[in-house]
C-alpha atoms as a PDB file:
ATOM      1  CA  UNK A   1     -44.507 -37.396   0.521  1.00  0.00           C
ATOM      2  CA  UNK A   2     -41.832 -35.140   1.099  1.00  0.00           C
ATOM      3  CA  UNK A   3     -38.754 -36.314   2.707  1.00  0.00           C
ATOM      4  CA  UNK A   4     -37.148 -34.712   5.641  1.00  0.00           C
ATOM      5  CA  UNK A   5     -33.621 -33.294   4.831  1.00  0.00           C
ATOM      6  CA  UNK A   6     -31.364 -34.479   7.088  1.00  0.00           C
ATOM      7  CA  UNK A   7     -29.421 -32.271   9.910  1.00  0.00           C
ATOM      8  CA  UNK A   8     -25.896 -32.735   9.393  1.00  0.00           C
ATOM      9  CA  UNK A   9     -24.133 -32.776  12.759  1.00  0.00           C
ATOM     10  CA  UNK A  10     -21.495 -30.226  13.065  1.00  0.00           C
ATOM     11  CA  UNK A  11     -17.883 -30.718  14.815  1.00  0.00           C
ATOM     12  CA  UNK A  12     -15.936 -28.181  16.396  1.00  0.00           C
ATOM     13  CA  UNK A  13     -12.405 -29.683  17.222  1.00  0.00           C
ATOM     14  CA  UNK A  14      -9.833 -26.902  18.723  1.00  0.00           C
ATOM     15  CA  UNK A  15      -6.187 -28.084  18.891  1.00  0.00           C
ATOM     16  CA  UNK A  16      -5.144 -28.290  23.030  1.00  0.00           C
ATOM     17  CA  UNK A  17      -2.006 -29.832  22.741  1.00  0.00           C
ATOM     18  CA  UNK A  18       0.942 -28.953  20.762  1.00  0.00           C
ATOM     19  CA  UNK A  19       2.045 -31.265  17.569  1.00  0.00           C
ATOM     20  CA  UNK A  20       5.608 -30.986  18.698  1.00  0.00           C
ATOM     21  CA  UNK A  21       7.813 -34.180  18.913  1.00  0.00           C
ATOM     22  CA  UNK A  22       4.318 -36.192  17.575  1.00  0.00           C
ATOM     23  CA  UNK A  23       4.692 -38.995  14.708  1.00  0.00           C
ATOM     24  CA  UNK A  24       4.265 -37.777  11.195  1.00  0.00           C
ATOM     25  CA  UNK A  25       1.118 -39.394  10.824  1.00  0.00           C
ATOM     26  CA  UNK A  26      -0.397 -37.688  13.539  1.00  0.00           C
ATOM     27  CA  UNK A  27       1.239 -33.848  12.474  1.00  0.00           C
ATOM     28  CA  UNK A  28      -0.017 -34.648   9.313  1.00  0.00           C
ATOM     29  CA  UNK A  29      -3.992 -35.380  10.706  1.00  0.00           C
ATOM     30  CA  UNK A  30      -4.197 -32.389  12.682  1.00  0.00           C
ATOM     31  CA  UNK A  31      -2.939 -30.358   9.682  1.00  0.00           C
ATOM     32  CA  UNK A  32      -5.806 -32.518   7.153  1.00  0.00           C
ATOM     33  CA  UNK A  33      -8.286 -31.677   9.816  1.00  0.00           C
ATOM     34  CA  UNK A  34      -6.902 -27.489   9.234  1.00  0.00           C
ATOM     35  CA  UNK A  35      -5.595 -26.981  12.645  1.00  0.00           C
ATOM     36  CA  UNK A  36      -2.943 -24.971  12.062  1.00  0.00           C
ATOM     37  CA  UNK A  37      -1.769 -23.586  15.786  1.00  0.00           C
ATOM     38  CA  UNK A  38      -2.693 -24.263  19.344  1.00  0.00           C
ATOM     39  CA  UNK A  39      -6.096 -23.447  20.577  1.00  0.00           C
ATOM     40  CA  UNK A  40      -6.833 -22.907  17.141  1.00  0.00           C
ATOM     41  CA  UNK A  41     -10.687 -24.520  16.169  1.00  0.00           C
ATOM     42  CA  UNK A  42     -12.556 -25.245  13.271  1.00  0.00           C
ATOM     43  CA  UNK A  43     -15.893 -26.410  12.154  1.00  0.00           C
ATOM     44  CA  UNK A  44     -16.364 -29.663  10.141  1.00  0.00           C
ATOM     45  CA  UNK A  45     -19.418 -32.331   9.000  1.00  0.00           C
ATOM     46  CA  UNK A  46     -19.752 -35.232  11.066  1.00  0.00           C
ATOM     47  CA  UNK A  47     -18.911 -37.674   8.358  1.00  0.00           C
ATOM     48  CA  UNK A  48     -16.865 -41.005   9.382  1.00  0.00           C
ATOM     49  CA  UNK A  49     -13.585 -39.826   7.778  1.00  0.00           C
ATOM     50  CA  UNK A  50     -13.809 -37.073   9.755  1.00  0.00           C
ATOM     51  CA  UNK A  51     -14.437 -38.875  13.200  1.00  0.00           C
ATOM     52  CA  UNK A  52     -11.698 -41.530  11.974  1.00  0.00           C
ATOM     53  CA  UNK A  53      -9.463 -38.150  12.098  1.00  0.00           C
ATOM     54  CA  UNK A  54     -10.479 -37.496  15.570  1.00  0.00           C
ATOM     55  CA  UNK A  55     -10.006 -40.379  16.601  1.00  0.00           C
ATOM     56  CA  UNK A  56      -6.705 -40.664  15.501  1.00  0.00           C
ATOM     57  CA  UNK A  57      -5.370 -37.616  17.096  1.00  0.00           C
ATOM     58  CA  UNK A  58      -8.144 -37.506  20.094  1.00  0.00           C
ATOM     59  CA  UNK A  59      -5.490 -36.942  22.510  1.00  0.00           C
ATOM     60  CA  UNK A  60      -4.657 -34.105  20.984  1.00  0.00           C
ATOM     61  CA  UNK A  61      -7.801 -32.128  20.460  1.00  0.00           C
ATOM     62  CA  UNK A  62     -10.992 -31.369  22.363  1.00  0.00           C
ATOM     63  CA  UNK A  63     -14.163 -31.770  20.042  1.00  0.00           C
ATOM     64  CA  UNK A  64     -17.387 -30.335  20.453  1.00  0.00           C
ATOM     65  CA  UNK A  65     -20.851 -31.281  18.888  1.00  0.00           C
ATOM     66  CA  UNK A  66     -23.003 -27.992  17.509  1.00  0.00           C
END
């Protein structure tokens, strides 16, 4: 039998709130997860270090499921 690949879920996460007079641990999320200005998005797996990212910084970012 041949096995189904699996779909791997995509994340788009754009940064809505500025990084400005955040913690360091929190500047230095949104700049692991490659945000790099406001309203600036990018695309990642849906993996659980990612969503431990977003979770992290959720009040920072708006994340959408593709």
């Amino acid at each position: 039998m041949a096995a189904k690949k699996k779909q791997n879920k995509q994340l788009k996460i754009t940064l809505v709130r500025s990084i400005i007079g955040r913690h360091a641990k929190q500047k230095a999320t949104v700049k692991a997860l490659g945000l790099h200005k406001m309203h600036h998005s990018v695309v990642h797996y849906d993996s659980p270090t990612i969503r431990g990212m977003v979770n992290r910084v959720s009040h920072l970012i708006k994340v959408e499921e593709e």
